[in-house]
C-alpha atoms as a PDB file:
ATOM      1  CA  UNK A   1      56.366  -7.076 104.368  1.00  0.00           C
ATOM      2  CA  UNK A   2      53.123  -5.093 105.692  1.00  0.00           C
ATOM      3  CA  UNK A   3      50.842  -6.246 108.372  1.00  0.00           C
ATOM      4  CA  UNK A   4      48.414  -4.061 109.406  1.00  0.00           C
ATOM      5  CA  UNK A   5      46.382  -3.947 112.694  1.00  0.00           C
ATOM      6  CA  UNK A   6      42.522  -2.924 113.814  1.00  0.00           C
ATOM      7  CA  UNK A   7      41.466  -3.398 110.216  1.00  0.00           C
ATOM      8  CA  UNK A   8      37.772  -3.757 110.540  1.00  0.00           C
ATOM      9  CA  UNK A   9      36.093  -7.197 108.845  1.00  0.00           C
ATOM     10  CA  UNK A  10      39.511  -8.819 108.653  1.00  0.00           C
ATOM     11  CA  UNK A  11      40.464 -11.836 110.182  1.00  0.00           C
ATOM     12  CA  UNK A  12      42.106 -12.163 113.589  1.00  0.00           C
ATOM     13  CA  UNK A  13      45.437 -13.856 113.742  1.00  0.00           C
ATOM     14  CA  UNK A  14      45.336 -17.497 114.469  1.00  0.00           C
ATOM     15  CA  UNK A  15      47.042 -18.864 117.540  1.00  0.00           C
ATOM     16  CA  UNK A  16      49.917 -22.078 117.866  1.00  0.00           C
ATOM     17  CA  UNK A  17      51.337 -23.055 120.850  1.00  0.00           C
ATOM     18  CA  UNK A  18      50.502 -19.928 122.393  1.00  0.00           C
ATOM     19  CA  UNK A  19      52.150 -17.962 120.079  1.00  0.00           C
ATOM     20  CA  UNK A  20      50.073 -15.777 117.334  1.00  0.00           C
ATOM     21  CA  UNK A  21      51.098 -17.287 113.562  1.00  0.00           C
ATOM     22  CA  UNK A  22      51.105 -14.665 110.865  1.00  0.00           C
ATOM     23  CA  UNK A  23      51.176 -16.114 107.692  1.00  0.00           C
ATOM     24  CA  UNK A  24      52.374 -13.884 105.032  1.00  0.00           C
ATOM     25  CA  UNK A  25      51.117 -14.346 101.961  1.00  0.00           C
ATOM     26  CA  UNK A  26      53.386 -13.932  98.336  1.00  0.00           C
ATOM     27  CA  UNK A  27      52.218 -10.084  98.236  1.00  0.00           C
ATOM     28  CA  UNK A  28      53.937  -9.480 101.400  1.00  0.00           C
ATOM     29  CA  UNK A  29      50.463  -7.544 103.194  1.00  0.00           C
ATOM     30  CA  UNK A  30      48.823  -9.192 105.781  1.00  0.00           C
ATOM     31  CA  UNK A  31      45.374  -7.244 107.336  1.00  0.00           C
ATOM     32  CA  UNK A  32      44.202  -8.276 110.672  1.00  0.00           C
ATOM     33  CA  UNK A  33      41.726  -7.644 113.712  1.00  0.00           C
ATOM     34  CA  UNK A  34      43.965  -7.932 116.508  1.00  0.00           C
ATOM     35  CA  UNK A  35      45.957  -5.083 118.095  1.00  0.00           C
ATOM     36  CA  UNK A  36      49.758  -5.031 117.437  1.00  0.00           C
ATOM     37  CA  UNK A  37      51.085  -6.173 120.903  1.00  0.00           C
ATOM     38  CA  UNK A  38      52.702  -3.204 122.915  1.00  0.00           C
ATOM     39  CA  UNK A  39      56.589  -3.225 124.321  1.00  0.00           C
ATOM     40  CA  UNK A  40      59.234  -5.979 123.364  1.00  0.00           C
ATOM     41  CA  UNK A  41      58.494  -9.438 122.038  1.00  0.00           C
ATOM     42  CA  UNK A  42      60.403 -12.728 121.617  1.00  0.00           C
ATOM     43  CA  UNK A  43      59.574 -12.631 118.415  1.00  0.00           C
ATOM     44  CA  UNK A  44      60.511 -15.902 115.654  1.00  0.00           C
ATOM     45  CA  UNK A  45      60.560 -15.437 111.852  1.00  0.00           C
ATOM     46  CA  UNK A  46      60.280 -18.913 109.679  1.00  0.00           C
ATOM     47  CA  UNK A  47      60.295 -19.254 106.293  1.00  0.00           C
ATOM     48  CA  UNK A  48      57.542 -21.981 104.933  1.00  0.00           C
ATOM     49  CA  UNK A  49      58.353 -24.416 102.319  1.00  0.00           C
ATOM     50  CA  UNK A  50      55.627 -25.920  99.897  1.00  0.00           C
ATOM     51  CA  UNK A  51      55.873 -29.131 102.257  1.00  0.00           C
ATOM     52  CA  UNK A  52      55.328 -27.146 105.152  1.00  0.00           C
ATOM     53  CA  UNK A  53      59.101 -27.089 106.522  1.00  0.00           C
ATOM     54  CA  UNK A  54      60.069 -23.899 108.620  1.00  0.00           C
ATOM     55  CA  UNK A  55      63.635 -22.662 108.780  1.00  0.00           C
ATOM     56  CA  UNK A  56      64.202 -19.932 110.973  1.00  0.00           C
ATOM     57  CA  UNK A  57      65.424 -17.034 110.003  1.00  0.00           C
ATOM     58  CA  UNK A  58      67.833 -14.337 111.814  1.00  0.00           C
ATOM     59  CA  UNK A  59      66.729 -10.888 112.490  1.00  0.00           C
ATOM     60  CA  UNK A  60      69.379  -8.416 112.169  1.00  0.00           C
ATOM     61  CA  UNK A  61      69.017  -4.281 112.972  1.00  0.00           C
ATOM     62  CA  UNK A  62      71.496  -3.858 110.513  1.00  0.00           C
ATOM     63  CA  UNK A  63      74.172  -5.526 107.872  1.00  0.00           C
ATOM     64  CA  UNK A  64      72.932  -9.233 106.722  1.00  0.00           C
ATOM     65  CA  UNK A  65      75.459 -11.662 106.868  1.00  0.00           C
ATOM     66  CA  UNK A  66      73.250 -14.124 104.671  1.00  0.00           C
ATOM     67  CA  UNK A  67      70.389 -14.403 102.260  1.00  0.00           C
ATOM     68  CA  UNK A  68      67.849 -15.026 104.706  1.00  0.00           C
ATOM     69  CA  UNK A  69      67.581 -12.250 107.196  1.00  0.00           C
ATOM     70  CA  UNK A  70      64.668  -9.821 108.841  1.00  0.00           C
ATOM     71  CA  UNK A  71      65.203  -6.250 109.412  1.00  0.00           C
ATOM     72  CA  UNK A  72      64.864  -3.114 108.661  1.00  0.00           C
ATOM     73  CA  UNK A  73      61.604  -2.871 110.821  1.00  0.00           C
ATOM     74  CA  UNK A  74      59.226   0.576 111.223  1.00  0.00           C
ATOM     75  CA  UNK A  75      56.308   0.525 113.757  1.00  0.00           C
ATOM     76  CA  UNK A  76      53.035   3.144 112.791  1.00  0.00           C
ATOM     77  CA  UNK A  77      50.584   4.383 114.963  1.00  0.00           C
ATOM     78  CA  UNK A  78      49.153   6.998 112.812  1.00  0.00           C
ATOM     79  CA  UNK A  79      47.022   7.058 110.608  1.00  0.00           C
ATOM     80  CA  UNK A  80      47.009   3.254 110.455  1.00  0.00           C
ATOM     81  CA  UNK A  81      48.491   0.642 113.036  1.00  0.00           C
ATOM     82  CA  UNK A  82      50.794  -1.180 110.786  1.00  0.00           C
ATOM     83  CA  UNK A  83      54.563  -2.570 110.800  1.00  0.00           C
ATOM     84  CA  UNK A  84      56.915  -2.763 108.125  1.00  0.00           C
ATOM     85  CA  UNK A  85      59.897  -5.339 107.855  1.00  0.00           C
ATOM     86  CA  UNK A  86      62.299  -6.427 105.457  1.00  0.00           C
ATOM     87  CA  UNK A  87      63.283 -10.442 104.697  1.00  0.00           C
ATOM     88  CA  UNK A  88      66.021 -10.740 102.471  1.00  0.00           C
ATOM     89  CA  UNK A  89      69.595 -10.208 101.991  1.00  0.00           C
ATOM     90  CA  UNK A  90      71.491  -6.553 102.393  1.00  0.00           C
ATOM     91  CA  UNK A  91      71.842  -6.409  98.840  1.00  0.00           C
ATOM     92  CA  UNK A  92      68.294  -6.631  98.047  1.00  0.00           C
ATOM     93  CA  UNK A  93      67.435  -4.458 100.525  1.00  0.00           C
ATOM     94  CA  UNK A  94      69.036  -2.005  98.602  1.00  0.00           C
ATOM     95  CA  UNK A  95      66.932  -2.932  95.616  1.00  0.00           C
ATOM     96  CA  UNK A  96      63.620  -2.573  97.209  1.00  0.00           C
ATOM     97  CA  UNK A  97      63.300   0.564  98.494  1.00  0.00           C
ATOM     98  CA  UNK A  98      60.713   1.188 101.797  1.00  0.00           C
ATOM     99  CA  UNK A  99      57.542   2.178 100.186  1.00  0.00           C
ATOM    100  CA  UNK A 100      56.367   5.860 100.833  1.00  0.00           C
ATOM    101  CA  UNK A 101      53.814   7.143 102.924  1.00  0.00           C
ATOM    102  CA  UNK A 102      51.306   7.524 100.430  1.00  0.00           C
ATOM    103  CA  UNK A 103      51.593   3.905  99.286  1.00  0.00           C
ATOM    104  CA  UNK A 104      50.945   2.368 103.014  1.00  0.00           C
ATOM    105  CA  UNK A 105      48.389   4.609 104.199  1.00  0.00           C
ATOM    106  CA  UNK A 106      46.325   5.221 100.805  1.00  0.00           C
ATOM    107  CA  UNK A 107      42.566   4.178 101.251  1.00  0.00           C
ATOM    108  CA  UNK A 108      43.232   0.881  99.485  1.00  0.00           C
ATOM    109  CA  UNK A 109      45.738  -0.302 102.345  1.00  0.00           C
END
């Protein structure tokens, strides 16, 4: 997943119950106005069913233990302000390799 920050004419990020909502869409790149929040967070990470159910999923800084997991993140600052995550399983982590440099900062992102 992608989501990049200060992009100019996109959207801002909507807000719920105080907390912003960023809905990722099935190509996994999200562009918004806002500024990526500095420090820490108590950040939450749902998966959304056709139906609109949420189950919330684990982030892990290393090893999943299950198919449903967020990690691997990466935080840029330069060139672009954008963070990178994984959701998925260890395995197909391993299957998806982190796109390069050239790929997230290339005029089209």
């Amino acid at each position: 997943m992608r989501i990049y920050y200060e992009v100019a004419d996109a959207p801002g990020l909507p807000i719920e119950n105080g907390r912003f909502q960023i809905r990722v869409p099935l190509s996994g790149v999200v562009r918004t106005s806002n500024s990526r929040s500095p420090g820490y967070g108590a950040d939450r990470y749902f998966l959304m069913g056709q139906d609109g159910s949420k189950v919330l999923v684990e982030r892990v800084d290393d090893r999943c233990p299950s198919e449903k997991c967020v990690s691997g993140f990466q935080f840029y600052s330069s060139p672009k302000k954008l963070t990178i995550f994984f959701v998925g399983s260890a395995l197909r982590m391993r299957l998806y390799p982190k796109p390069s440099s050239e790929q997230l900062f290339s005029e089209s992102n």
